[in-house]
PDB file of N, CA and C in Angstrom:
ATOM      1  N   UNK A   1      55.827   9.197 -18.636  1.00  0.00           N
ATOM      2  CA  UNK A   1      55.359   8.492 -19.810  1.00  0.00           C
ATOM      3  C   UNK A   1      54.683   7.206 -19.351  1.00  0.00           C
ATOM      4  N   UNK A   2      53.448   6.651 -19.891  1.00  0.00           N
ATOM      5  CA  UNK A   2      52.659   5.524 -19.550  1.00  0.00           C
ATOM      6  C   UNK A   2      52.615   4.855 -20.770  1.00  0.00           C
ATOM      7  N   UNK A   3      53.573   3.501 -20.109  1.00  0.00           N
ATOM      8  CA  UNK A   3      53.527   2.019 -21.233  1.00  0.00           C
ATOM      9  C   UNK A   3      52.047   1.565 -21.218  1.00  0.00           C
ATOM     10  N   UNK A   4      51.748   1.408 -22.275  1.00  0.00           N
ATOM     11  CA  UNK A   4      50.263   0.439 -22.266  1.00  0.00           C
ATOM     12  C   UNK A   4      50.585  -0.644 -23.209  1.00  0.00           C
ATOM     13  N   UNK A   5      50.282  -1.598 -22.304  1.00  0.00           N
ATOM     14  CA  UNK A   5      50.422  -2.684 -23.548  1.00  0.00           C
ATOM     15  C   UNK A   5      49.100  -3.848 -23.565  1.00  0.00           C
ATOM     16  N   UNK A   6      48.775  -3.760 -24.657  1.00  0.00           N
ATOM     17  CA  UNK A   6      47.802  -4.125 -25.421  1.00  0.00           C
ATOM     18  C   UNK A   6      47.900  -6.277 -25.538  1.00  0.00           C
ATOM     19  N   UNK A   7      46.835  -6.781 -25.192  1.00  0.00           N
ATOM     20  CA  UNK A   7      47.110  -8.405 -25.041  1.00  0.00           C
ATOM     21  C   UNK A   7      47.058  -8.704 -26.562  1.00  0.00           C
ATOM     22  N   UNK A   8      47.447  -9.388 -26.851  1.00  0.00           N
ATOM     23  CA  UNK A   8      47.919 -10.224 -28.253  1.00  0.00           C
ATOM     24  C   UNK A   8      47.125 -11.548 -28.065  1.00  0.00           C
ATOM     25  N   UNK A   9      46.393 -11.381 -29.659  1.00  0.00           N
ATOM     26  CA  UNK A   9      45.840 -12.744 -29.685  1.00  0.00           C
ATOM     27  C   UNK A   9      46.372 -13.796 -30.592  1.00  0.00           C
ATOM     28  N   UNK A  10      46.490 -14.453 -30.425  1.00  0.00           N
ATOM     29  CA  UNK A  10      46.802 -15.812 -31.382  1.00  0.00           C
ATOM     30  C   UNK A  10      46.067 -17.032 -31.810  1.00  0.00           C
ATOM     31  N   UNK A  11      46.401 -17.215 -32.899  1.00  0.00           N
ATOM     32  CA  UNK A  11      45.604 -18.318 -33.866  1.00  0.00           C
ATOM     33  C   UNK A  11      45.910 -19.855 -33.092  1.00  0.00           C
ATOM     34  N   UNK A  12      44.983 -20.171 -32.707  1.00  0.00           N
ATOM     35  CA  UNK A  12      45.466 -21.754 -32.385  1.00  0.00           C
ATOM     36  C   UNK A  12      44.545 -22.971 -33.019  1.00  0.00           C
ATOM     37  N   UNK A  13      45.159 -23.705 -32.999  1.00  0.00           N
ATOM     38  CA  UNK A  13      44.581 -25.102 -33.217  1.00  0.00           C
ATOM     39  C   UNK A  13      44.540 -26.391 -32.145  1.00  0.00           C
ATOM     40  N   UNK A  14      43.799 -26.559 -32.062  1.00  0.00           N
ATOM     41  CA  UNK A  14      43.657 -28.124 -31.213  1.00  0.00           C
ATOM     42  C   UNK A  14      43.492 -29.578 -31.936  1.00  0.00           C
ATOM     43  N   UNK A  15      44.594 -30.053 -31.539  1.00  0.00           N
ATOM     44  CA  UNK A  15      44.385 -31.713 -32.461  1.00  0.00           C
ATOM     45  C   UNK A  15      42.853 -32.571 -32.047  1.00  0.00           C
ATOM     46  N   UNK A  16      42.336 -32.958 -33.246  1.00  0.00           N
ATOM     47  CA  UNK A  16      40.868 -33.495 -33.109  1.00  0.00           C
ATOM     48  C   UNK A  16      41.566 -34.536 -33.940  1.00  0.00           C
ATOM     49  N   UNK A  17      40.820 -35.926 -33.751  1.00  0.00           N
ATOM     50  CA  UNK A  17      40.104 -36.871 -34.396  1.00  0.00           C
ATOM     51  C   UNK A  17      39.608 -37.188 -35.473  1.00  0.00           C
ATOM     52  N   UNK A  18      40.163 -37.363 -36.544  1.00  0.00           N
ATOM     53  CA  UNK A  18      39.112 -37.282 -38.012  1.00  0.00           C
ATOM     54  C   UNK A  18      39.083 -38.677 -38.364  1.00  0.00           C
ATOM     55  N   UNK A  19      37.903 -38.872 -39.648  1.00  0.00           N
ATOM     56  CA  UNK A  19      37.902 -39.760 -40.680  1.00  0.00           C
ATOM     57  C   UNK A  19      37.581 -39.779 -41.650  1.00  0.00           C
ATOM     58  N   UNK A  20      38.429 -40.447 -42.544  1.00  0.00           N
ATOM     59  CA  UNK A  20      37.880 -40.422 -44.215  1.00  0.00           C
ATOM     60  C   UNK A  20      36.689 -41.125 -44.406  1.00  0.00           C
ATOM     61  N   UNK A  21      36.189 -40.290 -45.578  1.00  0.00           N
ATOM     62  CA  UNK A  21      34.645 -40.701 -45.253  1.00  0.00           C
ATOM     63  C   UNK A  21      34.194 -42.277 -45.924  1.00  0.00           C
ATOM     64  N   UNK A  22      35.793 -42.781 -46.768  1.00  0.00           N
ATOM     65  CA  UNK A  22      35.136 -44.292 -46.270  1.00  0.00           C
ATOM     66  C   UNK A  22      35.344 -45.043 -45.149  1.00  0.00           C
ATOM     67  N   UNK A  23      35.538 -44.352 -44.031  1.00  0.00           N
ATOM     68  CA  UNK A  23      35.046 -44.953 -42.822  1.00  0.00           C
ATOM     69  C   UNK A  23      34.137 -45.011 -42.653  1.00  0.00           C
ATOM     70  N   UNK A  24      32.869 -44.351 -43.217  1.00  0.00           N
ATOM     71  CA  UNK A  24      32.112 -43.937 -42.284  1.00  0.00           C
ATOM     72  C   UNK A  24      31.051 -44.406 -43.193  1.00  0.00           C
ATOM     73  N   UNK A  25      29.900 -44.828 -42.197  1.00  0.00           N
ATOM     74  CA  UNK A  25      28.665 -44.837 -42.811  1.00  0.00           C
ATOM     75  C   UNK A  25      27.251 -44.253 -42.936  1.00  0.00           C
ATOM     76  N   UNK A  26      26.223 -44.181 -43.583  1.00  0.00           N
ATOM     77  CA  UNK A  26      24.995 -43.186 -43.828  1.00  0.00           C
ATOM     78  C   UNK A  26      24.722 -43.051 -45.247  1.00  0.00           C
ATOM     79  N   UNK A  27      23.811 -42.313 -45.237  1.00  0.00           N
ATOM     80  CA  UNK A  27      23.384 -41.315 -46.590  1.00  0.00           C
ATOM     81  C   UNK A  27      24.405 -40.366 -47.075  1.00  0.00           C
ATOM     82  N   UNK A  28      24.408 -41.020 -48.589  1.00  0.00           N
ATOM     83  CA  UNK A  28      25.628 -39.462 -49.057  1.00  0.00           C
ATOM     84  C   UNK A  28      25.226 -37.931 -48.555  1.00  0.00           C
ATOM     85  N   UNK A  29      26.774 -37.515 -48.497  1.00  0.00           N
ATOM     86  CA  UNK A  29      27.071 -36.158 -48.019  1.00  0.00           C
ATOM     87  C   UNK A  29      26.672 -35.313 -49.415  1.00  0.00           C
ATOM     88  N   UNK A  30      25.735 -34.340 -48.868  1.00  0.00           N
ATOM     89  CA  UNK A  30      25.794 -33.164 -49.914  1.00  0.00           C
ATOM     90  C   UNK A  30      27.235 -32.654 -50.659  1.00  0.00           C
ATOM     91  N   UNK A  31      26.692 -32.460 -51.923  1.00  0.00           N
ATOM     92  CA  UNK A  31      28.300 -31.600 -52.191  1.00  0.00           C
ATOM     93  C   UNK A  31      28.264 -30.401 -51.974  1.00  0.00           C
ATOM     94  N   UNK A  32      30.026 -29.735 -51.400  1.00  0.00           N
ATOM     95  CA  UNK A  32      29.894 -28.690 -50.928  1.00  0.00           C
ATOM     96  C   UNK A  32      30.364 -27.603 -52.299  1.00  0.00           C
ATOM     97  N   UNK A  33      30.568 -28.319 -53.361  1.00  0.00           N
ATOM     98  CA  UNK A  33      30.949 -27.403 -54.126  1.00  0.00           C
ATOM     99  C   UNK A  33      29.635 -26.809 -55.365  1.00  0.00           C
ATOM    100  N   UNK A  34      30.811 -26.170 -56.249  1.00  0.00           N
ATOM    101  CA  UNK A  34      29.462 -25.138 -56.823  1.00  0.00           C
ATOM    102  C   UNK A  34      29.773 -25.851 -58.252  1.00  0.00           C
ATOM    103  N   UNK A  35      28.893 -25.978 -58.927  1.00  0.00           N
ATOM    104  CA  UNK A  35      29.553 -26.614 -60.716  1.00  0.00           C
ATOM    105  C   UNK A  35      29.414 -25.272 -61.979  1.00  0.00           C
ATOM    106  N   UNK A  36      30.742 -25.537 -62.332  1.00  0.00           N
ATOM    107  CA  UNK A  36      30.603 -24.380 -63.439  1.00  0.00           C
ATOM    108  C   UNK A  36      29.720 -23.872 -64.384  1.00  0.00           C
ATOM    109  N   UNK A  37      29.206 -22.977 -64.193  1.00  0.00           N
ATOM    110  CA  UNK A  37      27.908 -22.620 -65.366  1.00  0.00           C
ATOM    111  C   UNK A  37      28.356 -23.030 -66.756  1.00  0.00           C
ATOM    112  N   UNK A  38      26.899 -23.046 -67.220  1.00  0.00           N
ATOM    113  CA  UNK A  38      26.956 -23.639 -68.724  1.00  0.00           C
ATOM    114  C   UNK A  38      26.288 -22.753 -69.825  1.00  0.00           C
ATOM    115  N   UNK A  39      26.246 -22.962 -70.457  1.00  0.00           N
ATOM    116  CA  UNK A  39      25.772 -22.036 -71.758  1.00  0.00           C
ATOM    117  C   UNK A  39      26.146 -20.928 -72.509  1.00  0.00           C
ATOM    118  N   UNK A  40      25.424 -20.242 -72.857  1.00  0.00           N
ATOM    119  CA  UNK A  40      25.910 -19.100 -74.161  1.00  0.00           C
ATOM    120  C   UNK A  40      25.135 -17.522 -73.776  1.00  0.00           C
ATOM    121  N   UNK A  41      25.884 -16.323 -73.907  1.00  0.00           N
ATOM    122  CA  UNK A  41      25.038 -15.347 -73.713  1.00  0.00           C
ATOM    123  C   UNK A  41      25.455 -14.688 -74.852  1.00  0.00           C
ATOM    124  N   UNK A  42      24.231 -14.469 -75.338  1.00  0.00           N
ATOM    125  CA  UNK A  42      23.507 -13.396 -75.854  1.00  0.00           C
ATOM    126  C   UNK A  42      24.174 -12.087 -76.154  1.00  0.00           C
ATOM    127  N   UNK A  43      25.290 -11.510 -77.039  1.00  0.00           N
ATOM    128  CA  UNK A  43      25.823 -10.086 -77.266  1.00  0.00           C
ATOM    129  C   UNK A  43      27.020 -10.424 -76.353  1.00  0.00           C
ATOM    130  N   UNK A  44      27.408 -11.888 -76.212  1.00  0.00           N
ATOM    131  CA  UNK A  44      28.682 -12.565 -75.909  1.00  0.00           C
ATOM    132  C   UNK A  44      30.152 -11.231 -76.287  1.00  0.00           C
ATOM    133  N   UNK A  45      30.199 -11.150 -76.996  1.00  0.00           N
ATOM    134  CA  UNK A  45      31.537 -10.524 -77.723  1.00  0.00           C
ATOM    135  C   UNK A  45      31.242  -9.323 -76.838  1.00  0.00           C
ATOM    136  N   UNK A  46      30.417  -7.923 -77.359  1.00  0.00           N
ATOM    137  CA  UNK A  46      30.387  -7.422 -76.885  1.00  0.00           C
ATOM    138  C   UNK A  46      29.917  -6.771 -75.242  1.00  0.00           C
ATOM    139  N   UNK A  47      29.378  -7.991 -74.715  1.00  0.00           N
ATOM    140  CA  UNK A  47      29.329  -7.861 -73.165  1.00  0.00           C
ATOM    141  C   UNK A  47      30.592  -8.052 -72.525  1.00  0.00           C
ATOM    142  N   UNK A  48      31.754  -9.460 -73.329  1.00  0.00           N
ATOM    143  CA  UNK A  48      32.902  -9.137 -72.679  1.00  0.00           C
ATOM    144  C   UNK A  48      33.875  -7.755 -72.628  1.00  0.00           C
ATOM    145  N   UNK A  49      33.822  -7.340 -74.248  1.00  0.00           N
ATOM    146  CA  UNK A  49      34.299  -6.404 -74.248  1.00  0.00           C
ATOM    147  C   UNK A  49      34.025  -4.991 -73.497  1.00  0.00           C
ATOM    148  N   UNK A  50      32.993  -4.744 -72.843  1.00  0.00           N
ATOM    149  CA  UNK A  50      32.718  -4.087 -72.285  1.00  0.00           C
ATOM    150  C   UNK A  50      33.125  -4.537 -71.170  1.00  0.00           C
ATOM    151  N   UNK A  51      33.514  -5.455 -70.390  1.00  0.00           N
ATOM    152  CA  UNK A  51      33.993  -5.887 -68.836  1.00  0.00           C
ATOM    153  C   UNK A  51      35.556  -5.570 -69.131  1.00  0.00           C
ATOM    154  N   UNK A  52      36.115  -5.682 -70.241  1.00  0.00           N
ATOM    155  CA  UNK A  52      37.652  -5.272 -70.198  1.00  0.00           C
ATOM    156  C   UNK A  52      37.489  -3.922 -70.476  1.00  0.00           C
ATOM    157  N   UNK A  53      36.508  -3.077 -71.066  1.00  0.00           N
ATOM    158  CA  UNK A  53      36.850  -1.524 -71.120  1.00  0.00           C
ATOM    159  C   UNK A  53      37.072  -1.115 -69.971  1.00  0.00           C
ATOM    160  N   UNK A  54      35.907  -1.662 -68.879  1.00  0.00           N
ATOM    161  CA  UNK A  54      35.388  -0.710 -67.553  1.00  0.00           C
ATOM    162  C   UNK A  54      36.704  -1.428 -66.189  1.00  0.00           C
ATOM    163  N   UNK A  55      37.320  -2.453 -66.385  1.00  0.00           N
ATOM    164  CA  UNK A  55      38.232  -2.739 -66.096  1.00  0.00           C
ATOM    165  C   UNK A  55      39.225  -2.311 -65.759  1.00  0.00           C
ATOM    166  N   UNK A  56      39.771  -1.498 -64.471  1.00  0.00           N
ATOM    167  CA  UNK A  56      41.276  -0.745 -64.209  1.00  0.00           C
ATOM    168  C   UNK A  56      41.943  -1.406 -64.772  1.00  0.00           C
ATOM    169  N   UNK A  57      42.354  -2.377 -64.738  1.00  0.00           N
ATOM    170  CA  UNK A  57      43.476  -3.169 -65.545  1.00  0.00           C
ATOM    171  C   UNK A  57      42.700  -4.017 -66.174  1.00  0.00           C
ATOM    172  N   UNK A  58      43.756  -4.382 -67.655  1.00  0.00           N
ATOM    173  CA  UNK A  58      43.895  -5.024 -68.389  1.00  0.00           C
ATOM    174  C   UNK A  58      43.336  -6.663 -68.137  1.00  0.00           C
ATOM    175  N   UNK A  59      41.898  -6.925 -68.944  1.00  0.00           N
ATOM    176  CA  UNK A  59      42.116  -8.546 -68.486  1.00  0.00           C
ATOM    177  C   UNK A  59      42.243  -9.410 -69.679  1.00  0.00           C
ATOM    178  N   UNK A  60      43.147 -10.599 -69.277  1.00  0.00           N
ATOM    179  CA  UNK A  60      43.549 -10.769 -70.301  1.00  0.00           C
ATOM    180  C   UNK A  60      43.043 -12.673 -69.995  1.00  0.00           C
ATOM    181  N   UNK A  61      43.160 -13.243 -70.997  1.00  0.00           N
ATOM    182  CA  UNK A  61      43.053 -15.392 -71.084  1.00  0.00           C
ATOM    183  C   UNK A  61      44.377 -15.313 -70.761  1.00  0.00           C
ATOM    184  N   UNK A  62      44.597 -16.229 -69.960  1.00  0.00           N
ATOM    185  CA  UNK A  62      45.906 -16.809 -69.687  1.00  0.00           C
ATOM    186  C   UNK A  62      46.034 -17.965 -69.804  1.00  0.00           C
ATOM    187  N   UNK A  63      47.361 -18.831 -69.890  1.00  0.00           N
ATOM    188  CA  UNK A  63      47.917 -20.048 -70.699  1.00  0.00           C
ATOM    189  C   UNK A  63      47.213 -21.264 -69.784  1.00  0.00           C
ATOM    190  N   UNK A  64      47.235 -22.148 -70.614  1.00  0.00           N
ATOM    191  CA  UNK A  64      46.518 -23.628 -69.846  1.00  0.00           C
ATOM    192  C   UNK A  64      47.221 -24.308 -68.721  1.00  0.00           C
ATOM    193  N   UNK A  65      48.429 -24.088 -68.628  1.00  0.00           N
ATOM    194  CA  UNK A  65      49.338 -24.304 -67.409  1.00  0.00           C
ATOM    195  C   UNK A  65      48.811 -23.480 -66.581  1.00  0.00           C
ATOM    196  N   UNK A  66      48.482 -22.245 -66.219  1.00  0.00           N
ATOM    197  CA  UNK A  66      48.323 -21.869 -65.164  1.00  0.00           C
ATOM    198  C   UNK A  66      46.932 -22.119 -64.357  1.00  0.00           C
ATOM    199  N   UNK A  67      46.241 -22.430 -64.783  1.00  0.00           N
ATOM    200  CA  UNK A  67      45.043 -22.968 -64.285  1.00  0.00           C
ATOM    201  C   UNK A  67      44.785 -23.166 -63.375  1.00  0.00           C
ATOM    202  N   UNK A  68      44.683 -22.676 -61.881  1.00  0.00           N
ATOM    203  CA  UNK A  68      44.119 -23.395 -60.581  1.00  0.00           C
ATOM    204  C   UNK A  68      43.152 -22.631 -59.734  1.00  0.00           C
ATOM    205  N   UNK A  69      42.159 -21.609 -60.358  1.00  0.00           N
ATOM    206  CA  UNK A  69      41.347 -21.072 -60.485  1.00  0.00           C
ATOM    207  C   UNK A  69      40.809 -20.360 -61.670  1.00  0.00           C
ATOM    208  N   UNK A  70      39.306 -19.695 -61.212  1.00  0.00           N
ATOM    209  CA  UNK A  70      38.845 -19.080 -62.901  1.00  0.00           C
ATOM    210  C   UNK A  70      39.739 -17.995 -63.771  1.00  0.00           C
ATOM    211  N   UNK A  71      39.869 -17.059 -61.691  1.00  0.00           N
ATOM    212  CA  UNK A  71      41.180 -16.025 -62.273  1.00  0.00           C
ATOM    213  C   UNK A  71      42.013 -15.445 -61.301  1.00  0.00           C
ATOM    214  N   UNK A  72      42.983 -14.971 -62.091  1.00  0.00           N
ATOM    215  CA  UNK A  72      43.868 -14.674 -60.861  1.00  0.00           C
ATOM    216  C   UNK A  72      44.553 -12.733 -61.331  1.00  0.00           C
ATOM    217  N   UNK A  73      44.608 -12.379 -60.041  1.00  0.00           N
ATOM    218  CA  UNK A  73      45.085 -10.869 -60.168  1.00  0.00           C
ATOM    219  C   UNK A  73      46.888 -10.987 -60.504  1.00  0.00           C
ATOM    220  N   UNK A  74      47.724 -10.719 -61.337  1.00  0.00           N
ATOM    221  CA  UNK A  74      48.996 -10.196 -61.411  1.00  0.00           C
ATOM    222  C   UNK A  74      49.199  -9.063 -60.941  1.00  0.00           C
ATOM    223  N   UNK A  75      50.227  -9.243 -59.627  1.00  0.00           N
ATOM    224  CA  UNK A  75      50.591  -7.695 -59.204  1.00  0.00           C
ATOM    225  C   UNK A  75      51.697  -7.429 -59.718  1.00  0.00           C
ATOM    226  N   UNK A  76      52.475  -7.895 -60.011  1.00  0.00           N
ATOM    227  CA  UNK A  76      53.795  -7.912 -61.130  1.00  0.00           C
ATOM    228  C   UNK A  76      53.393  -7.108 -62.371  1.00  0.00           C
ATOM    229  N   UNK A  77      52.323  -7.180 -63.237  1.00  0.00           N
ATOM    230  CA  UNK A  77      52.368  -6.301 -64.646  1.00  0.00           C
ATOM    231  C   UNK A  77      51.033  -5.908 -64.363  1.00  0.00           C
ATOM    232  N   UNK A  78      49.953  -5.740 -63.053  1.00  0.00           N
ATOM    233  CA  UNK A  78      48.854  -5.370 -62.855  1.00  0.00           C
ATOM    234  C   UNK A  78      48.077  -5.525 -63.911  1.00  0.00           C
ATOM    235  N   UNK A  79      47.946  -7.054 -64.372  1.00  0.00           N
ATOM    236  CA  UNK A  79      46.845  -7.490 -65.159  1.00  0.00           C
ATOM    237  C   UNK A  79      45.667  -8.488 -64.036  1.00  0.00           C
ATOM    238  N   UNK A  80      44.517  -8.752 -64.700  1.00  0.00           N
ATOM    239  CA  UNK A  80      43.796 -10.367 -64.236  1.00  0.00           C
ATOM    240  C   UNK A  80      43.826 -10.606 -65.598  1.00  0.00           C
ATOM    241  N   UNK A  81      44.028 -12.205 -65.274  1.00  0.00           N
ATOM    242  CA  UNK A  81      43.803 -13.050 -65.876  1.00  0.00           C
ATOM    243  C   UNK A  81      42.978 -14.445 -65.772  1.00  0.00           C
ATOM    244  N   UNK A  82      42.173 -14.621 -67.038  1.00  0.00           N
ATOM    245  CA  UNK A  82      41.432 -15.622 -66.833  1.00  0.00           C
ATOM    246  C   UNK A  82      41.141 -16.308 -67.201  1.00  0.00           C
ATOM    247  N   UNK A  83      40.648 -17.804 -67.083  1.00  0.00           N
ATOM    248  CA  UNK A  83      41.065 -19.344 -67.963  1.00  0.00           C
ATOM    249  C   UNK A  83      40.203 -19.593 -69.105  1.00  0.00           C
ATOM    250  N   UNK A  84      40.846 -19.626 -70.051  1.00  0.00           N
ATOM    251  CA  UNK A  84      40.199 -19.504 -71.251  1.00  0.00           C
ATOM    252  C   UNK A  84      39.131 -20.700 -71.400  1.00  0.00           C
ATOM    253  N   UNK A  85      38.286 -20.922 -72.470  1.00  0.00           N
ATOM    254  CA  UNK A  85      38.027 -21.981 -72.886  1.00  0.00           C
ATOM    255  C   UNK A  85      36.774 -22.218 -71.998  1.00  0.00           C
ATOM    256  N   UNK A  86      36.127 -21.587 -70.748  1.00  0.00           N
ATOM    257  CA  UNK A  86      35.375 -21.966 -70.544  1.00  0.00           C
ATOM    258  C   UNK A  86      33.326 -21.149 -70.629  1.00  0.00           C
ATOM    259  N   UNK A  87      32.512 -21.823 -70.587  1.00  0.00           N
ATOM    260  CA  UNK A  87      31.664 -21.059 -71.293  1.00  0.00           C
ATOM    261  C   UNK A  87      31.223 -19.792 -71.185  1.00  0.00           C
ATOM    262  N   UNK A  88      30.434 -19.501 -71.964  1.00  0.00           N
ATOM    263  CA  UNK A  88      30.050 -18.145 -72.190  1.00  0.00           C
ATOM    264  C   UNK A  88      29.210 -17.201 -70.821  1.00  0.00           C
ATOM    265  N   UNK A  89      28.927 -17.984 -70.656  1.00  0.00           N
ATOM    266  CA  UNK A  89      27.830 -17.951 -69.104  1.00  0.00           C
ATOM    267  C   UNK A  89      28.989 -17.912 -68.026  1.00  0.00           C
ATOM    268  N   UNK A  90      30.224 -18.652 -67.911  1.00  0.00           N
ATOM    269  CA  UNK A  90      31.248 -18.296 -66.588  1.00  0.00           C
ATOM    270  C   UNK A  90      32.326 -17.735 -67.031  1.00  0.00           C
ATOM    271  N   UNK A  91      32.382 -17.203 -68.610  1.00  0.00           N
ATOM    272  CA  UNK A  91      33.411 -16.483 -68.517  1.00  0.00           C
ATOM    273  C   UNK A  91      33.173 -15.226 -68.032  1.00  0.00           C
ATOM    274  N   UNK A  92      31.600 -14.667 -68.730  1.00  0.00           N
ATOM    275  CA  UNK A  92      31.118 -13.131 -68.287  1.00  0.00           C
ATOM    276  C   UNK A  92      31.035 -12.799 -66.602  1.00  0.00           C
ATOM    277  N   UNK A  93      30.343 -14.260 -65.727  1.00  0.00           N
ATOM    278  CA  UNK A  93      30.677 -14.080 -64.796  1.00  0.00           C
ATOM    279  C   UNK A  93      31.609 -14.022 -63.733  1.00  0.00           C
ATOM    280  N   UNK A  94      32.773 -14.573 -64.312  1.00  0.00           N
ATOM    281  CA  UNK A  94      34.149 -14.260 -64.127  1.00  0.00           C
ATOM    282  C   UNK A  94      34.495 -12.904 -64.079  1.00  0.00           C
ATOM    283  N   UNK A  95      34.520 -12.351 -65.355  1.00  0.00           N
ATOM    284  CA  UNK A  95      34.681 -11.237 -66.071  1.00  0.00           C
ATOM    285  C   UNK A  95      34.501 -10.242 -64.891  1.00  0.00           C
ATOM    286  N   UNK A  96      32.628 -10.440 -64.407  1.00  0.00           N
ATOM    287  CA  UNK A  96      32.298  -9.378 -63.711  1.00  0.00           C
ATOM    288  C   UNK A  96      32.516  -9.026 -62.507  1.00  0.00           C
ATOM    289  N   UNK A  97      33.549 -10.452 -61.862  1.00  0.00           N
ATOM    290  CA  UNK A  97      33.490 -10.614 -60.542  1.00  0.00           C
ATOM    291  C   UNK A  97      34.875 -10.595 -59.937  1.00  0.00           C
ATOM    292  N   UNK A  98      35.839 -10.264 -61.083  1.00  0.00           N
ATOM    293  CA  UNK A  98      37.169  -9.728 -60.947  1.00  0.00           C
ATOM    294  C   UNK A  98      36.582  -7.930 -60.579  1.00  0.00           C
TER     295      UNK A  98
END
């Protein structure tokens, strides 16, 4: 019988140097983030409703406490859920991107 054994890799980190950026001086830093779409679409009602038909699971608005993204998958009752209240334009794209 022939052992083969295979090398193992591992995640490392090396301690670096940082600073908060009011240390520092220059031209503002680009932002790296994205800002939530705005507006209203068009056959609103029924474009969502059609993203929950075609939907394996159930999607449902979930409560204002839970909030720390647009949406989140439940593997517990295999729903998504997603944060209400915001517009028509990022809820559909929410919708479509669960």
């Amino acid at each position: 019988m022939k052992i083969v054994v295979a090398p193992v890799k591992r995640q490392s980190f090396k301690v670096a140097h940082v600073f908060d950026i009011s240390q520092t001086e220059g031209p503002e830093l680009p932002s790296l983030g994205v800002d939530e779409l705005t507006g209203t679409v068009e056959g609103y009602n029924a474009i969502f409703k059609a993203i929950c038909e075609i939907s394996p699971v159930p999607v449902l608005f979930r409560d204002e406490a839970e909030q720390y993204s647009k949406e989140v998958f439940y593997y517990d009752d295999q729903t998504i859920r997603i944060n209400p209240g915001m517009s028509e334009v990022q809820t559909v794209k929410t919708g479509i991107s669960c």
